[in-house]
Protein backbone atom coordinates (compact mmCIF):
# COMPACT_ATOMS: atom_id res chain seq x y z
CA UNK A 1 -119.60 67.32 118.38
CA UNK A 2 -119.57 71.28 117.88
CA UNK A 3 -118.53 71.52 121.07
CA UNK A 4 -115.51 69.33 120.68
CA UNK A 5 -114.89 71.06 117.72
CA UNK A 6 -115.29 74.62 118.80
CA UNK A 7 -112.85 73.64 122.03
CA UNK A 8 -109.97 71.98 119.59
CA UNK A 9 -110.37 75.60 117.50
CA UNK A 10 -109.56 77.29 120.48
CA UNK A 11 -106.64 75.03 121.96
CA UNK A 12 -105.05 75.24 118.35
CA UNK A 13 -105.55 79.44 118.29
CA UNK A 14 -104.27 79.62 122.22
CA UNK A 15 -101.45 77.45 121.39
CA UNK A 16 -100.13 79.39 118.39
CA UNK A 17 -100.64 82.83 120.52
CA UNK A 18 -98.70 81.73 123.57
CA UNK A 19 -95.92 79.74 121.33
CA UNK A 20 -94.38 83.32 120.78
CA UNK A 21 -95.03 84.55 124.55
CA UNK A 22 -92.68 84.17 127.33
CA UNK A 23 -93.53 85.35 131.14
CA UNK A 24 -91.44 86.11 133.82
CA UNK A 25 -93.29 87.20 137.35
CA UNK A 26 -91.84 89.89 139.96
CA UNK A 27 -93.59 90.56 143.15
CA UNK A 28 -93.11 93.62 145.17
CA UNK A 29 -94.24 93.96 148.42
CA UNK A 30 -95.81 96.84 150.12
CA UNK A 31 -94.10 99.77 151.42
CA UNK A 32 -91.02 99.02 149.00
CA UNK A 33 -90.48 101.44 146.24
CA UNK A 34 -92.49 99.72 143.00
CA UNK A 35 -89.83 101.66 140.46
CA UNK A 36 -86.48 100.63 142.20
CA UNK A 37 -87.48 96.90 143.40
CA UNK A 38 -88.80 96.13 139.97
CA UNK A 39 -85.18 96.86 138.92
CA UNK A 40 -81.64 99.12 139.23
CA UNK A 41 -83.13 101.86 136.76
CA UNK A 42 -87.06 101.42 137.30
CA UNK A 43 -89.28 100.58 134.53
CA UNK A 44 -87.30 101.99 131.52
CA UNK A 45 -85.78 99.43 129.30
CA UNK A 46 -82.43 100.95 129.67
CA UNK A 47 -79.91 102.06 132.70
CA UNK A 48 -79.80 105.76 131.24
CA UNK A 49 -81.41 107.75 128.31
CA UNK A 50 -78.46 107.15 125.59
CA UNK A 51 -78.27 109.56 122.19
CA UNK A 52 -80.35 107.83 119.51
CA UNK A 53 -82.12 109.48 116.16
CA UNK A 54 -85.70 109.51 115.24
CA UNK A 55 -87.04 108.71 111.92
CA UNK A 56 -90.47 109.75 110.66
CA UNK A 57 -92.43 107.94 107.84
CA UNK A 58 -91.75 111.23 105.77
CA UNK A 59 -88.38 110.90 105.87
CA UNK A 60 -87.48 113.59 108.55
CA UNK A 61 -85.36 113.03 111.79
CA UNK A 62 -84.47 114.79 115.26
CA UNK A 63 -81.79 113.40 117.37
CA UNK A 64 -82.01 113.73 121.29
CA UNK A 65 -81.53 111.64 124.56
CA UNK A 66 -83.83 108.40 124.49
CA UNK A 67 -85.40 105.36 126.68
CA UNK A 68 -88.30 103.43 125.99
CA UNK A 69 -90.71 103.39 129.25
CA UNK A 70 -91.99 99.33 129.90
CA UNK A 71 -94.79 100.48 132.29
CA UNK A 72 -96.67 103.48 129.79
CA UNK A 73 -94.93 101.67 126.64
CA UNK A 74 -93.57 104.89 124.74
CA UNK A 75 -90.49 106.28 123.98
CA UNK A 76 -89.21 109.04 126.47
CA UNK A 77 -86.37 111.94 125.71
CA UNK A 78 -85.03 114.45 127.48
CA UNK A 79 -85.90 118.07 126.41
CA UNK A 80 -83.70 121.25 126.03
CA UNK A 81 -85.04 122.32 129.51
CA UNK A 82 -84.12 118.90 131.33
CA UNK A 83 -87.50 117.58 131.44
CA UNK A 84 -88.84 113.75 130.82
CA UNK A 85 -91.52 113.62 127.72
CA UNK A 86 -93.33 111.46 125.99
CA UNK A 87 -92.91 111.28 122.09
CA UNK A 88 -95.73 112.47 120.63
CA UNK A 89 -97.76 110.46 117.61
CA UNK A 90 -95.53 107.50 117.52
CA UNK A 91 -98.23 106.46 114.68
CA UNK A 92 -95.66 109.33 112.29
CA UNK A 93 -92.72 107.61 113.14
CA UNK A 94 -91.13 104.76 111.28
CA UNK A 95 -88.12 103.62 113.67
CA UNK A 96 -85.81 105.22 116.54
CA UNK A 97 -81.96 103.99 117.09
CA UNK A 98 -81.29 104.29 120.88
CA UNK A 99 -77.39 103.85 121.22
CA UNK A 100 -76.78 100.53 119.46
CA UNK A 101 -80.27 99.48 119.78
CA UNK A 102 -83.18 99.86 117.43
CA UNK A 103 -87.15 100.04 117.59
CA UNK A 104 -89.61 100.56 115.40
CA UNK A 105 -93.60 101.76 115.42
CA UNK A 106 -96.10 99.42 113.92
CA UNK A 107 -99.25 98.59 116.09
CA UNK A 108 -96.76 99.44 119.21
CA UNK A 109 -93.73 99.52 119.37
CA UNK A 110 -90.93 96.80 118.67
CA UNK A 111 -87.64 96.27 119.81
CA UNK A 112 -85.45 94.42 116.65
CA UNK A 113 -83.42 91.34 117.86
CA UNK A 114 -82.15 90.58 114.64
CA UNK A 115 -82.57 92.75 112.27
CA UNK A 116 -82.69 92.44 107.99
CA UNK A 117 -83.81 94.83 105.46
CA UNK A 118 -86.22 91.24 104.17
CA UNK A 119 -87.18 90.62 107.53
CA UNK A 120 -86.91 90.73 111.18
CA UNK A 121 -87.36 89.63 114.67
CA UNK A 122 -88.79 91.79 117.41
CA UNK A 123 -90.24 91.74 120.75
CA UNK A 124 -92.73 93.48 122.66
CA UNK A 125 -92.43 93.66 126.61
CA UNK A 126 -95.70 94.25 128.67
CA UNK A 127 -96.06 94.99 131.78
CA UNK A 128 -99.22 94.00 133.55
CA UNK A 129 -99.95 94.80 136.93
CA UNK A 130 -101.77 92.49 139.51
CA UNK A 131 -102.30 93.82 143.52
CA UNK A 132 -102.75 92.08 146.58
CA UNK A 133 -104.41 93.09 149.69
CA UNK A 134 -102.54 91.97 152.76
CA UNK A 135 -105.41 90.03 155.25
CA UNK A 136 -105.43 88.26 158.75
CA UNK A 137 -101.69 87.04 159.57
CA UNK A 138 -99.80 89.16 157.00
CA UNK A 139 -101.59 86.70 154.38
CA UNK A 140 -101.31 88.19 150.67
CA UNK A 141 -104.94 87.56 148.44
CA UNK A 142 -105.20 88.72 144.91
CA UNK A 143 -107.59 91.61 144.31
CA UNK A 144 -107.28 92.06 140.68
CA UNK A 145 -105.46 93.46 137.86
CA UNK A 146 -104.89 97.36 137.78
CA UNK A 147 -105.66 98.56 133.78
CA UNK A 148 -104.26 101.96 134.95
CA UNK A 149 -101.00 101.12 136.55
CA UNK A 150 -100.09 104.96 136.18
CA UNK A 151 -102.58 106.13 138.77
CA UNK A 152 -101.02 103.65 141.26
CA UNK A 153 -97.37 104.38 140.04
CA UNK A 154 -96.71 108.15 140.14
CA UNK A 155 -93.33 110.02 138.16
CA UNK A 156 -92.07 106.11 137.97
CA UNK A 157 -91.07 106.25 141.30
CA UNK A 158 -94.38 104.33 142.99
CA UNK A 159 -94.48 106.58 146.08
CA UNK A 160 -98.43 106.89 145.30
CA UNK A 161 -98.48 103.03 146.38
CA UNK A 162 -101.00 101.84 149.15
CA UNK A 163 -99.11 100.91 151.92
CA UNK A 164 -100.53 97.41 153.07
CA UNK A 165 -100.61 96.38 149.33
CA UNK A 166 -98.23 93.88 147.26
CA UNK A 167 -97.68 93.61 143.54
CA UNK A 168 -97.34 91.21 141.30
CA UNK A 169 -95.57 92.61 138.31
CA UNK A 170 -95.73 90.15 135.38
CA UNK A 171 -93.68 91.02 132.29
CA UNK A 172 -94.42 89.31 128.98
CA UNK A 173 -92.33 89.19 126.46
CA UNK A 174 -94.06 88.71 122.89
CA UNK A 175 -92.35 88.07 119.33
CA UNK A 176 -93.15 88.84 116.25
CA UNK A 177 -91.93 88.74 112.45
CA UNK A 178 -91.77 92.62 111.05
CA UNK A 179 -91.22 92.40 107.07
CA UNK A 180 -90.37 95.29 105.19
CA UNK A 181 -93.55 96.41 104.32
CA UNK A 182 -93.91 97.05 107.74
CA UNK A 183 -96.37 93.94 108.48
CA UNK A 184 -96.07 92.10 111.52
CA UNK A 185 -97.19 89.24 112.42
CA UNK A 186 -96.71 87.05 115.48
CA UNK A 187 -93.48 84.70 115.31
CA UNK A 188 -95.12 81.50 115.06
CA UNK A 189 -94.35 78.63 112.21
CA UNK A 190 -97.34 79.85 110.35
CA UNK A 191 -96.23 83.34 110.19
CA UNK A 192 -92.94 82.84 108.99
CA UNK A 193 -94.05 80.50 106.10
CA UNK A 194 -96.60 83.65 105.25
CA UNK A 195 -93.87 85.94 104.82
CA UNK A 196 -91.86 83.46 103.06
CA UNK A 197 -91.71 82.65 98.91
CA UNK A 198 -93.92 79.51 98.07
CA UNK A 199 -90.62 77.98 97.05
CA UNK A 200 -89.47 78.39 100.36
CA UNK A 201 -91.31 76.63 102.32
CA UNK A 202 -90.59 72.64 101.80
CA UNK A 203 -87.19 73.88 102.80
CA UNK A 204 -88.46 75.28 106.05
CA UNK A 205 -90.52 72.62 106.94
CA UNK A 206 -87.70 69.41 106.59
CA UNK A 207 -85.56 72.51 108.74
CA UNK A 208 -88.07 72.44 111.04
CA UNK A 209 -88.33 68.76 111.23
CA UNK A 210 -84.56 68.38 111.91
CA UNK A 211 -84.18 71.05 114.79
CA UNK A 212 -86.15 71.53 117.51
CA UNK A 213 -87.31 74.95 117.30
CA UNK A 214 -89.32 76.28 120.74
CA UNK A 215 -91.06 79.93 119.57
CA UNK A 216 -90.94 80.80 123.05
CA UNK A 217 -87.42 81.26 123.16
CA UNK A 218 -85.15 84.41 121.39
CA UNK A 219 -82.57 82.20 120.56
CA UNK A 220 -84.26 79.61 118.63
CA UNK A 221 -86.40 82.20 117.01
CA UNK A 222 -83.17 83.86 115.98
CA UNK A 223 -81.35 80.03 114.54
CA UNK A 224 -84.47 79.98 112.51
CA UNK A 225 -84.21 83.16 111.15
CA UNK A 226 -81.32 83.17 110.30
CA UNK A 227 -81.65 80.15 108.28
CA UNK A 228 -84.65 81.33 106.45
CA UNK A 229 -82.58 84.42 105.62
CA UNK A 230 -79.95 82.63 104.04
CA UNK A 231 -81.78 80.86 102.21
CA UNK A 232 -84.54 84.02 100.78
């Protein structure tokens, strides 16, 4: 009986965790460039750095030439001297606009799909990186995740890749409900009605009961906020 009811616990938790995931797998196979076949302008979220504005928790700002980097997940500028940095202690900043496109820091970084002063949907993208050794008849066989992709993937252009070696790049895509008090929580049913008023709620549940609302998928996250907003 505690078994059963230890394995229900953990089918309930697993499906409420991967209810706001989505995957999508990219293999690259050895010798190709890992930066360029994973896509037209590498692992940055964006074709080019674009001018966007820092703004720090206390209220000060820089401006500058931004991307955000998918593989070593942190913001990237260019400096005075034409060289690629990191952002230093993201934990002091409070969001960055990137062209028309906004992000902000808490617990990682977030990139805002829809965005309200109340509250908001973001997403996280992570990159995890799987290799495969290449055996007897060019056959591929898994050989385990890499938790350091950056010693395998040098300056973003993967020239430091071991030649008779494939990847398996597999980007997940994770959202979440940011309030204004800078709290974020997973976008899951649960979540929302956390965030929400107690008078709120009956009206989200009979929405939810009348629309099919997958939390896998960015648009029916963003239906459903939407109609929570208008109705805060």
């Amino acid at each position: 009986m505690k078994k059963l009811l230890l394995s229900l616990i953990l089918l309930l938790f697993c499906t409420g965790y991967l209810a706001a995931q989505n995957r999508e797998i990219i293999r690259i196979k050895a010798g190709q460039d890992a930066a360029s076949s994973f896509s037209t302008h590498g692992f940055y979220r964006f074709p080019v750095f674009s001018d966007g504005v820092v703004v720090f928790k206390n209220g000060s700002q820089t401006t500058g030439k931004f991307n955000y980097h998918l593989l070593n997940q942190e913001v990237q500028f260019i400096s005075s001297s034409g060289d690629t940095l990191a952002l230093a202690d993201p934990l002091s900043i409070n969001h960055i606009t990137m062209d028309s496109n906004l992000f902000y820091y808490a617990e990682g970084y977030h990139e805002v799909l829809l965005n309200h002063e109340s509250l908001k949907l973001t997403r996280k993208i992570r990159l995890d990186i799987k290799s495969e050794k290449i055996g007897a008849y060019g056959q591929a066989s898994p050989s385990g995740s890499i938790r350091t992709p950056n010693k395998l993937i040098l300056a973003n252009t993967g020239k430091d890749l071991t030649i008779n070696q494939d990847m398996i790049v597999q980007k997940e895509y994770t959202y979440f409900w940011l309030d204004k008090y800078s709290t974020v929580l997973k976008a899951t049913k649960g979540n929302l009605l956390r965030m929400l008023s107690p008078d709120k709620k009956r009206d989200i549940e009979d929405y939810l009961k009348k629309n099919k609302i997958d939390f896998s998928k960015e648009g029916d996250l963003k239906k459903l906020l939407r109609y929570s907003l208008a109705i805060m």
